[in-house]
Every structure is written in C-alpha cells, then in structure tokens.
C-alpha atoms as a PDB file:
ATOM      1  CA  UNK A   1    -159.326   7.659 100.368  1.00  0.00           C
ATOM      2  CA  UNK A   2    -158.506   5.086 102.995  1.00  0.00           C
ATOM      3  CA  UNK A   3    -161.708   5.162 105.970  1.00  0.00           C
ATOM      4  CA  UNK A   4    -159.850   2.860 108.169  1.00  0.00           C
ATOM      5  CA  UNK A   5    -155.811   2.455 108.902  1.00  0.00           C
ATOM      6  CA  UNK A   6    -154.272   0.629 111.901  1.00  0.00           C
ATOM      7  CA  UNK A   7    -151.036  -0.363 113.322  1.00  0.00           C
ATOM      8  CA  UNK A   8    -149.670  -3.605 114.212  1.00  0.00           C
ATOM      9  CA  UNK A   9    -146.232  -4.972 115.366  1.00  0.00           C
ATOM     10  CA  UNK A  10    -144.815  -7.887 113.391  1.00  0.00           C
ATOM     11  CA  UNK A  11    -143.364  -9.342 116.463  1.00  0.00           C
ATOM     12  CA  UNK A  12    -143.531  -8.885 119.905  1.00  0.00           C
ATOM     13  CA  UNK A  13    -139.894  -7.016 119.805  1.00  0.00           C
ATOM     14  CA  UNK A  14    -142.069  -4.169 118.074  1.00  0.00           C
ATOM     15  CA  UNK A  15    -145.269  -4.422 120.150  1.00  0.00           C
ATOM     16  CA  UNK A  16    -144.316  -1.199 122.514  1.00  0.00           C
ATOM     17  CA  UNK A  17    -142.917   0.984 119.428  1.00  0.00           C
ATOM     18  CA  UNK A  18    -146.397  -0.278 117.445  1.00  0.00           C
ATOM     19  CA  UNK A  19    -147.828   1.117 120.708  1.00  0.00           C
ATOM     20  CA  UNK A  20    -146.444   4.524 120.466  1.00  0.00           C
ATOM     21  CA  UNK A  21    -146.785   4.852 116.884  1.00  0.00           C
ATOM     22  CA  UNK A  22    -150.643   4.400 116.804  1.00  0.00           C
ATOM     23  CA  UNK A  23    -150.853   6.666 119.514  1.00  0.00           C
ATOM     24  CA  UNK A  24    -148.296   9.430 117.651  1.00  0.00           C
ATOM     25  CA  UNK A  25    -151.042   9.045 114.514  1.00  0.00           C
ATOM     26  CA  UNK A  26    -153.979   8.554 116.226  1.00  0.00           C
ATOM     27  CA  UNK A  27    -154.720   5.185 114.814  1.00  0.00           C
ATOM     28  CA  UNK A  28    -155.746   1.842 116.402  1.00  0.00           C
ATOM     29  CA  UNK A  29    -153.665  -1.109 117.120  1.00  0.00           C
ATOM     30  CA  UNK A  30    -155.287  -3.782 114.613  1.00  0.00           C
ATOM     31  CA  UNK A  31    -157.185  -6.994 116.181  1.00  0.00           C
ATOM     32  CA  UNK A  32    -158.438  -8.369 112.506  1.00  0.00           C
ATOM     33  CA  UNK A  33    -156.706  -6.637 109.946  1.00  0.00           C
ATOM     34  CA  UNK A  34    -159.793  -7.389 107.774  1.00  0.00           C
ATOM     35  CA  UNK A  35    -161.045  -4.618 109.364  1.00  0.00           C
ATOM     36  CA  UNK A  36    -158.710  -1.978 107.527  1.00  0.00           C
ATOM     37  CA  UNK A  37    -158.276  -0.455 104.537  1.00  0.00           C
ATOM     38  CA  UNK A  38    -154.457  -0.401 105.125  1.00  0.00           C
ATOM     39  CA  UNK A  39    -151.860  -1.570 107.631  1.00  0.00           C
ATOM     40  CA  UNK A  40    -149.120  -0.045 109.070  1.00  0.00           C
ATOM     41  CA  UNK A  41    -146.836  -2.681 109.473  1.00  0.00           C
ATOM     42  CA  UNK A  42    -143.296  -2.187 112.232  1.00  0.00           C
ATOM     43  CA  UNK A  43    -140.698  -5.129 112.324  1.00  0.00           C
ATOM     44  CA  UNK A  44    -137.312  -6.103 111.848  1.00  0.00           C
ATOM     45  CA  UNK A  45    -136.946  -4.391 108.739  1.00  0.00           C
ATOM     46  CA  UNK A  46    -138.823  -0.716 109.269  1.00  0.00           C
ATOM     47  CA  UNK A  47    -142.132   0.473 109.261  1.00  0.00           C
ATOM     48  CA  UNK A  48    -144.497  -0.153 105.956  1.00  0.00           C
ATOM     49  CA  UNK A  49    -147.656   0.528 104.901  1.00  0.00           C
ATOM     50  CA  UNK A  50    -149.851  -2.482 102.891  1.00  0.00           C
ATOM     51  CA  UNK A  51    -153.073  -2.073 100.895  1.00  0.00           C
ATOM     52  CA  UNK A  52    -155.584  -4.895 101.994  1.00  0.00           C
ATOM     53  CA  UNK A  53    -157.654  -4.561  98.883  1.00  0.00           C
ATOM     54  CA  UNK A  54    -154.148  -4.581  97.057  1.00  0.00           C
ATOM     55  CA  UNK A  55    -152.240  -6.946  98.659  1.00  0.00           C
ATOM     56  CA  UNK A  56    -150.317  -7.956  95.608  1.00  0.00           C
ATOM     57  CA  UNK A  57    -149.223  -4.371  94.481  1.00  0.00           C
ATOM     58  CA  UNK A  58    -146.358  -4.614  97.435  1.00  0.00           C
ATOM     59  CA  UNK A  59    -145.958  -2.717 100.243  1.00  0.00           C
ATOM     60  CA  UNK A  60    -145.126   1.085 100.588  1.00  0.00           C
ATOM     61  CA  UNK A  61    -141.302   1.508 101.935  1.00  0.00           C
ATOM     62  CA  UNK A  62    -139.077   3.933 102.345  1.00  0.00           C
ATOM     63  CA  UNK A  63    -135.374   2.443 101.911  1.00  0.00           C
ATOM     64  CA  UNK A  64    -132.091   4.346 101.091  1.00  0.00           C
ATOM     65  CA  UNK A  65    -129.840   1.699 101.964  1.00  0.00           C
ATOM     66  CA  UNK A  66    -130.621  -0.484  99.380  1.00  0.00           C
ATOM     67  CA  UNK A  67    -132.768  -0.501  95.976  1.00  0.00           C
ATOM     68  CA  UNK A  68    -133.092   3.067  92.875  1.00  0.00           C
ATOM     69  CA  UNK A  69    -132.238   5.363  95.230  1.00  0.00           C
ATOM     70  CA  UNK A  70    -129.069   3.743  96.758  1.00  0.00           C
ATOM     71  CA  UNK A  71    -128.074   3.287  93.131  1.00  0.00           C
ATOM     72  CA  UNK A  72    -128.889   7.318  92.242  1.00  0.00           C
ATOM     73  CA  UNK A  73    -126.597   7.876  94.854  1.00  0.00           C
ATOM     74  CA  UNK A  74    -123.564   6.193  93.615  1.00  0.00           C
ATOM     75  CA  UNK A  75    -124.284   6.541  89.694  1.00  0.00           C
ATOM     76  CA  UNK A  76    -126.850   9.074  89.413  1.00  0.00           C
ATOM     77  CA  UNK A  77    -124.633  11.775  87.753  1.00  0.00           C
ATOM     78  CA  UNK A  78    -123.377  13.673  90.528  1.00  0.00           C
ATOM     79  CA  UNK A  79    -123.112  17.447  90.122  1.00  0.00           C
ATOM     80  CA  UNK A  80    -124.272  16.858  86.280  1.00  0.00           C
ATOM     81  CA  UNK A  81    -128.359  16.193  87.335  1.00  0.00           C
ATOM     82  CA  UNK A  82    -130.490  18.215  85.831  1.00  0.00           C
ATOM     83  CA  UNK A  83    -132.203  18.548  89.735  1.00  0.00           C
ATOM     84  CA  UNK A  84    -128.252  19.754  90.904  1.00  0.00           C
ATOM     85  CA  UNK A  85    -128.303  22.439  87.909  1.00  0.00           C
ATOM     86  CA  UNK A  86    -131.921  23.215  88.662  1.00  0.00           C
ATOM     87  CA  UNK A  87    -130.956  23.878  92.396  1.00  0.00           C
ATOM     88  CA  UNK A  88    -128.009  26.439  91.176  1.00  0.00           C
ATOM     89  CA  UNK A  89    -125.052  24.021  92.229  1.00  0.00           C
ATOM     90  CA  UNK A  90    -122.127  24.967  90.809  1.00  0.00           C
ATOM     91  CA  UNK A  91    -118.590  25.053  91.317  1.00  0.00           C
ATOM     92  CA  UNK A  92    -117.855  24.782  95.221  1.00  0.00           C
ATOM     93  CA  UNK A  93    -121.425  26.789  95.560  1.00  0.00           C
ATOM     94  CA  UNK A  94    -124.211  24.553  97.122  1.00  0.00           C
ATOM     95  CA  UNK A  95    -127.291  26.509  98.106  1.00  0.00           C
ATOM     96  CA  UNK A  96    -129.796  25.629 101.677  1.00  0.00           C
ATOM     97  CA  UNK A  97    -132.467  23.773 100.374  1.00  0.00           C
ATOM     98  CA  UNK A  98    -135.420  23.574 101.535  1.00  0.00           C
ATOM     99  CA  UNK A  99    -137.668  20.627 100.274  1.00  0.00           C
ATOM    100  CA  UNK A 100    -141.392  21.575 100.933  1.00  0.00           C
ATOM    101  CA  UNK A 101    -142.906  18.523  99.591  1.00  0.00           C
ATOM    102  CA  UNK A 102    -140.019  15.763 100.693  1.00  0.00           C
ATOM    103  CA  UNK A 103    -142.650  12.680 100.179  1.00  0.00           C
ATOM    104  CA  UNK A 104    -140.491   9.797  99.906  1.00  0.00           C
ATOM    105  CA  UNK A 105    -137.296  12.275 100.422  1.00  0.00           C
ATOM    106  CA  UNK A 106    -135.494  10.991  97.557  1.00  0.00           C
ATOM    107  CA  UNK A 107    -134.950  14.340  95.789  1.00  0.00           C
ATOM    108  CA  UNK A 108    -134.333  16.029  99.228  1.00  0.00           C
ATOM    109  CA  UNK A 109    -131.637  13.215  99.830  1.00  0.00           C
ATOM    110  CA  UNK A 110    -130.199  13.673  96.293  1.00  0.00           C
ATOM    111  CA  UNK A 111    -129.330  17.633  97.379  1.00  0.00           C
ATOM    112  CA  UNK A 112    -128.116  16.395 100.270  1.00  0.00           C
ATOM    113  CA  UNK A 113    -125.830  13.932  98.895  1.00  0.00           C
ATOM    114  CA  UNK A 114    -124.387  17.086  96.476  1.00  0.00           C
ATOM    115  CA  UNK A 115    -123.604  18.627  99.396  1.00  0.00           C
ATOM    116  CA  UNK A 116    -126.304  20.887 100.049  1.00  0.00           C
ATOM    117  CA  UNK A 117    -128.393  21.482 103.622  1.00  0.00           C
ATOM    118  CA  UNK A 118    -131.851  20.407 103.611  1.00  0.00           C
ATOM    119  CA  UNK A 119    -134.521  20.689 105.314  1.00  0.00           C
ATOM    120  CA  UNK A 120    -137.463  18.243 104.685  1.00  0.00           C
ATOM    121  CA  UNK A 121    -141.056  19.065 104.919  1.00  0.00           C
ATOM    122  CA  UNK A 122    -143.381  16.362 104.873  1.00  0.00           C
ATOM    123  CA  UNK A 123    -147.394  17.330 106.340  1.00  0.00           C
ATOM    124  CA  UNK A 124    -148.895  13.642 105.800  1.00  0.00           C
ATOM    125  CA  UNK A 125    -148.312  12.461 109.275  1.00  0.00           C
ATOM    126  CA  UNK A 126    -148.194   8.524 107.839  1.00  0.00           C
ATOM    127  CA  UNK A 127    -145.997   9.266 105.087  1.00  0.00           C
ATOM    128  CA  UNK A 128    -143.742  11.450 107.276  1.00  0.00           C
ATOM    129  CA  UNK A 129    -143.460   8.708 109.704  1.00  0.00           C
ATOM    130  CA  UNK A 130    -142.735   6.616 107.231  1.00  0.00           C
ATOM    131  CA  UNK A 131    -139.868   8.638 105.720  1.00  0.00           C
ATOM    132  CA  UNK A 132    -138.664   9.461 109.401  1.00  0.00           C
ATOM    133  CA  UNK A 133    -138.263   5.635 109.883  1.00  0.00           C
ATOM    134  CA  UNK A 134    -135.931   5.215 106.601  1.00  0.00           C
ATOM    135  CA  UNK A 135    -133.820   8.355 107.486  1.00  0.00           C
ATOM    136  CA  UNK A 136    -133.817   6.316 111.089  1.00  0.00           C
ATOM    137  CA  UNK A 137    -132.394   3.034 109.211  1.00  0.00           C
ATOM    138  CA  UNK A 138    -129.937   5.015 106.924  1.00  0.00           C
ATOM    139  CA  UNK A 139    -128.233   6.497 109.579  1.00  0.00           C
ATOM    140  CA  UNK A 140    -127.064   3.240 111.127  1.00  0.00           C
ATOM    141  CA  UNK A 141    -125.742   2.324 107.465  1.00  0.00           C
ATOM    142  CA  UNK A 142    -121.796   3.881 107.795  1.00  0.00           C
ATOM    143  CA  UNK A 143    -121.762   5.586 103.914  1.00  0.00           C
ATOM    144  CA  UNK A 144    -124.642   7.375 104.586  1.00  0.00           C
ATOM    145  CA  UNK A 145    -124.012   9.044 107.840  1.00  0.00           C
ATOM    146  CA  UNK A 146    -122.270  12.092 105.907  1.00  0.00           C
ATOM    147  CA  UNK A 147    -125.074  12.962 103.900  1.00  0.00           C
ATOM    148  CA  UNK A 148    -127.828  12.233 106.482  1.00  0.00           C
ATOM    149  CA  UNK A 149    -126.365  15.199 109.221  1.00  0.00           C
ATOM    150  CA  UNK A 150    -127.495  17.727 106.579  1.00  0.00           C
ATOM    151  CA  UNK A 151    -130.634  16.711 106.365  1.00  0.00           C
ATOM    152  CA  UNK A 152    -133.277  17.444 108.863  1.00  0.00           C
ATOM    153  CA  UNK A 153    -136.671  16.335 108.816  1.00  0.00           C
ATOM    154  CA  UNK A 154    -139.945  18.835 109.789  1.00  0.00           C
ATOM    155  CA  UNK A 155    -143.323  16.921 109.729  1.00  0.00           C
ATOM    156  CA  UNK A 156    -145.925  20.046 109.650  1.00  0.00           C
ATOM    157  CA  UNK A 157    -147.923  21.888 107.334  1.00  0.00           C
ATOM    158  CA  UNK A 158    -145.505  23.610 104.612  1.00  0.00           C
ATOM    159  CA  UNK A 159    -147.012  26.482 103.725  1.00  0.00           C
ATOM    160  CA  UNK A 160    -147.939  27.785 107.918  1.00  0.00           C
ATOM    161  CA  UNK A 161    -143.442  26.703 107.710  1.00  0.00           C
ATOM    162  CA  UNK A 162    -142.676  28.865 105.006  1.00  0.00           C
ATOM    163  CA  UNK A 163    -145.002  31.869 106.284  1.00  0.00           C
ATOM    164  CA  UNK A 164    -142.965  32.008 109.084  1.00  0.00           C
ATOM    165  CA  UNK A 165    -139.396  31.895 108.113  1.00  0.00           C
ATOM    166  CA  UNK A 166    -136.978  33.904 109.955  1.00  0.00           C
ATOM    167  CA  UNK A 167    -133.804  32.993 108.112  1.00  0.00           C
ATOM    168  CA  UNK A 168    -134.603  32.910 103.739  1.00  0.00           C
ATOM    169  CA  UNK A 169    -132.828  29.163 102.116  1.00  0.00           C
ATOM    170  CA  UNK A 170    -131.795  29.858  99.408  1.00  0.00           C
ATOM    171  CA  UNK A 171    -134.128  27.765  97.794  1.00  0.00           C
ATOM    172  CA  UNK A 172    -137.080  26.374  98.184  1.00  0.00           C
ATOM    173  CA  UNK A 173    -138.036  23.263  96.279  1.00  0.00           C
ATOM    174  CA  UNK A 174    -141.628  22.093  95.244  1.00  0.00           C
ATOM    175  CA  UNK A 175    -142.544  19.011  93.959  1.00  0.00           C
ATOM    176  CA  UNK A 176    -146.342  18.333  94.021  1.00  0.00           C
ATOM    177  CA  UNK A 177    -148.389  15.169  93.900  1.00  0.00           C
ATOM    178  CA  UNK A 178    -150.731  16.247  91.168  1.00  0.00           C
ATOM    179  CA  UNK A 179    -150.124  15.263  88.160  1.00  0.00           C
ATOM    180  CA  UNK A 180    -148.472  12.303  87.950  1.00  0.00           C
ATOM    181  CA  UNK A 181    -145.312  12.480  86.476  1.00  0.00           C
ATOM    182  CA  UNK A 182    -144.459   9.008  84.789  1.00  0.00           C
ATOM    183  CA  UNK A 183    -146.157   6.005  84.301  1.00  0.00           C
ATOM    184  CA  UNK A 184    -143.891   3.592  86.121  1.00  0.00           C
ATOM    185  CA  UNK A 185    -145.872   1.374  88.138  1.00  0.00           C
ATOM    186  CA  UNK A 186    -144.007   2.276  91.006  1.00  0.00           C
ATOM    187  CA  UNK A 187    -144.343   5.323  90.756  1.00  0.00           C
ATOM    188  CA  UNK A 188    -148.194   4.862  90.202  1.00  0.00           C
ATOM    189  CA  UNK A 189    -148.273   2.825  93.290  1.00  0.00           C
ATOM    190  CA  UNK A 190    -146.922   5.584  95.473  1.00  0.00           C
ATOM    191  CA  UNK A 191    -149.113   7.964  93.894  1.00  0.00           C
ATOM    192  CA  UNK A 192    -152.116   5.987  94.216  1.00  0.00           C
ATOM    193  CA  UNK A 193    -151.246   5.671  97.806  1.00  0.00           C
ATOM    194  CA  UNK A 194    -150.474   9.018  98.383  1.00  0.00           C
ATOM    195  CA  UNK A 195    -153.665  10.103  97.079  1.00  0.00           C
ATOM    196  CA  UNK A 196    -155.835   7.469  99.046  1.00  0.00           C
ATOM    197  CA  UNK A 197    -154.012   9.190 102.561  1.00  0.00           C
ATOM    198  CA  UNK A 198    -154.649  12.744 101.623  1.00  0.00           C
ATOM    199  CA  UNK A 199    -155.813  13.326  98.088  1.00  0.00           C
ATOM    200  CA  UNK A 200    -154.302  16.146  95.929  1.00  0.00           C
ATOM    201  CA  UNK A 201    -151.942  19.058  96.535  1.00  0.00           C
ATOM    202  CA  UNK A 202    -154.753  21.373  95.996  1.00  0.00           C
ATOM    203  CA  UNK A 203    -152.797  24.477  97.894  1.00  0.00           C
ATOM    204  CA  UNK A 204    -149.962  24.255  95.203  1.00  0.00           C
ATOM    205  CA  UNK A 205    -150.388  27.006  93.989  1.00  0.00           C
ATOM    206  CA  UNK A 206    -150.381  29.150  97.452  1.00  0.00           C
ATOM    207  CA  UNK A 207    -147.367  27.035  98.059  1.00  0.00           C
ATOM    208  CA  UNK A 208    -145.279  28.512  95.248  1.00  0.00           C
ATOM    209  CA  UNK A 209    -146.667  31.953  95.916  1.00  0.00           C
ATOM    210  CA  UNK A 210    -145.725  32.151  99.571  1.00  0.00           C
ATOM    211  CA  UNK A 211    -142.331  30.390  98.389  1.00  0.00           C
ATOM    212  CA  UNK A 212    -141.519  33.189  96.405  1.00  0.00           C
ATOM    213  CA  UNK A 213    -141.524  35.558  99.270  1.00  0.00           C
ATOM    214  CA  UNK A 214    -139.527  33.593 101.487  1.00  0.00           C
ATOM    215  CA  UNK A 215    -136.869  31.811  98.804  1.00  0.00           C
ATOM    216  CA  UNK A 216    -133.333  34.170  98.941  1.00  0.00           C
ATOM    217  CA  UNK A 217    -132.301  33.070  95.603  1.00  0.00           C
ATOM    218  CA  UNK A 218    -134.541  30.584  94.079  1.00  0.00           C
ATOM    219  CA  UNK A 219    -137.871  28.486  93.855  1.00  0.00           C
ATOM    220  CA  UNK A 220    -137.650  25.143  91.901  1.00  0.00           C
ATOM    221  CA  UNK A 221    -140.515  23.652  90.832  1.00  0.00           C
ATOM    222  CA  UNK A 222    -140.577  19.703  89.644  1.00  0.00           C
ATOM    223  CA  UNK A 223    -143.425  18.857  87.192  1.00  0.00           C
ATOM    224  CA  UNK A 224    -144.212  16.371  84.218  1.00  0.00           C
ATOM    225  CA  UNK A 225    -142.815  17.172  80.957  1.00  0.00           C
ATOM    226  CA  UNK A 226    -146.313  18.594  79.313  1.00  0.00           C
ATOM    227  CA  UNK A 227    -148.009  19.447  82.909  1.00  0.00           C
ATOM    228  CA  UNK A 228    -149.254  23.167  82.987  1.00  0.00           C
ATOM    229  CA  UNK A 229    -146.967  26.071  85.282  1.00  0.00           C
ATOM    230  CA  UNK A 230    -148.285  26.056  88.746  1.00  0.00           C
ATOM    231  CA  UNK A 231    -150.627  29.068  89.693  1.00  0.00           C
ATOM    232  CA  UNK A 232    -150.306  29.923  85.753  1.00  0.00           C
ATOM    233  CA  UNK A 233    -146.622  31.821  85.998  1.00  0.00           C
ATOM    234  CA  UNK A 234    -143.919  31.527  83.651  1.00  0.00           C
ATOM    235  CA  UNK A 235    -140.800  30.735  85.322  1.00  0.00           C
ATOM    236  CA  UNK A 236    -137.775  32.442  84.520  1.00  0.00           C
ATOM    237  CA  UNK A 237    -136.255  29.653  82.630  1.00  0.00           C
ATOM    238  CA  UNK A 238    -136.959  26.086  82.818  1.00  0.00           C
ATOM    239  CA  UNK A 239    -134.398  22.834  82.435  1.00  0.00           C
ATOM    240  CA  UNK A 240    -136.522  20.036  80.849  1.00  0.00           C
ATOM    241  CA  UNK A 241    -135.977  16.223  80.715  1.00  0.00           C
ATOM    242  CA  UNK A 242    -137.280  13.256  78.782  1.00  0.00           C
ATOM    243  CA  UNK A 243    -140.477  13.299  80.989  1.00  0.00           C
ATOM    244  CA  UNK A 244    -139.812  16.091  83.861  1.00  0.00           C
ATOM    245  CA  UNK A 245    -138.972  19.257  83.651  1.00  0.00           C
ATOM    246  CA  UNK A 246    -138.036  22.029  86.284  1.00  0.00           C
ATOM    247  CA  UNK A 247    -139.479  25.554  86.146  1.00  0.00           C
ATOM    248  CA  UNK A 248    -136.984  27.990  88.095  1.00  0.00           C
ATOM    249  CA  UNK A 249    -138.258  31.037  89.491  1.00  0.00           C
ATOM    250  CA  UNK A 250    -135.288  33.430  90.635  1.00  0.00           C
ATOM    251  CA  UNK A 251    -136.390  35.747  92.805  1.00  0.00           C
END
C-alpha cells in the first residue's frame, strides 16, 4: 500500500488545477518528491500517477485518444465481442449498462462505443480522478464525442449506488480487481498499482449479490479463464475466452 502520495503541477500553467486537485483528494502538494511513495503528476498532457520506487515501470495513464484502447475501438470486433454478446447486444437492442467497477473505463467505453448507456462507477478517489481526466481529454478529440455523451461518470462507493437504485439498468457489469486476469505486464502494472491504492475487492461478493436485486435483465461478471464464480454461484451460462471468461446471471 502506498503511506505517502502527493500532487504536483508540471508547470506553472497547472499549479492552480494541482492546487484543487490535492485539495479534492486530500493530498499534499509535493516540496521533495523523495518524500512520496507516488506522484500525481498534472501537465500538458493529463494527469498521471508515477511510482518513485518504480520509476522505470512507466507511469499510470488513462488515454483513449491514442494507444490499445483507441485501436479496440476501431478494430476491436464491433458487435461480434464476446463483452457485446455477454452484455445481451443484439440486433438494434443495446441494454443501460451500468459498469460498477469502471477502473480504467475501457470496458465501460467499449459498451459505450456499441451503442449502449453507461454509467461508470469508480470508488478509488485517485483512480477515478484519473479516469475523469481521460474522459476530460477524449471529449475534446472530435470521433469520440458520440460515444463519450453516453457515458457518465459516478465516483462513490458501488455497492451504497446500487442499494439505492430507483430506476433497474438493465445490466449491471462487474469486473473485480482480484485475481489478476493475464499476465501482461501492463496489465500487472495497473494491478500492482491498483492494489498499492486500495488493496483487493474484498466486498465482491456483496457486490454481485446486491447487483442481482437491482439488475432488470442481467448481471455480467468478468473473471480469468480458471478463476473461481464470485460468492460461489453458478451463473446461468457463461461465454469464455482464451484467458477471460464472462459468467451471466439473468435475473
């Protein structure tokens, strides 16, 4: 876990919005970065978060504009993703989604971009910000602005959301940190990261139970190929991949 995370503005464009940030998180604005177990970094180019005892792993960045996801987006499959079969797209059908673990919103955006209105949950206040800062960047970028007015972006605690749901989407999608579900650096960066701001999804399995009483068609759970059901239940049918698979619930 990280003991100590501050702020600091690249340049003194930034220092105000640095300003604002810390106080939004209720973190410091760094003197000596020495002094931190991570920085959150705002400049030019968005807002980052850097490792100072692993400087050389990269930042973490949220980007849809450019990079995997940007290139999901335009040859990812479309309709034909196992995610936009495990959602129930079909035809000119696209369900309300909402995401209950968004993270680095890439699934959440992948919906979106299918046609399909989501709603992002993400309770990490750092890794919300950080998110809330790409979908900021994406919507300046012209071929995004379509898909980025169906998504809106909810940084509180998921389950106290999804107790008190007035109106049912009809589905609610789950994706939790634990366990890891490939062994792509990245991917073990992120997680490593994730873990070190707020350890493990250890209310998972209220998660999906709460879910089920508030989804109107469907929960869809994301999980590693050999990872055990969550809370021990036996979805209804499950769509699995080389190393994911989703468990559907239908409820």
């Amino acid at each position: 876990m990280y003991d100590k995370i501050a702020v600091i503005n690249q340049n003194a464009d930034h220092k105000k919005a640095a300003e604002d940030m810390a106080k939004e998180l209720s973190l410091p604005i760094a003197v000596n970065i020495n002094d931190f177990d991570a920085i959150l970094y705002l400049g030019d180019n968005g807002l980052f978060l850097q490792e100072n005892k692993n400087p050389g792993q990269g930042p973490l960045y949220i980007d849809f504009v450019e990079g995997p996801i940007a290139h999901r987006l335009k040859y990812g499959g479309g309709k034909g993703q196992m995610i936009a079969k495990a959602a129930g797209i079909k035809g000119s059908y696209r369900p309300s989604v909402l995401d209950a673990t968004a993270g680095m919103g890439r699934d959440g955006l992948i919906l979106a971009s299918l046609g399909c209105k989501v709603d992002m949950i993400e309770r990490m206040p750092i890794i919300a910000a950080l998110l809330e800062d790409a979908l900021k960047r994406a919507a300046k970028h012209e071929p995004l602005q379509e898909i980025l007015v169906k998504i809106e972006l909810h940084k509180c605690d998921s389950l106290a959301f999804i107790e008190n749901i007035t109106v049912k989407p009809d589905v609610i999608y789950l994706d939790p940190m634990f366990p890891e579900r490939q062994k792509s650096a990245l991917v073990k960066k992120e997680m490593r990261i994730f873990k070190n701001l707020a350890g493990t999804d250890d209310d998972s399995d209220n998660l999906l139970q709460s879910a089920l009483t508030k989804a109107a068609k469907r929960v869809v759970v994301k999980r590693s190929r050999k990872a055990p059901f969550l809370n021990g239940m036996k979805p209804s049918y499950i769509l699995e991949g080389k190393s994911n698979r989703f468990d559907i619930y239908l409820t």
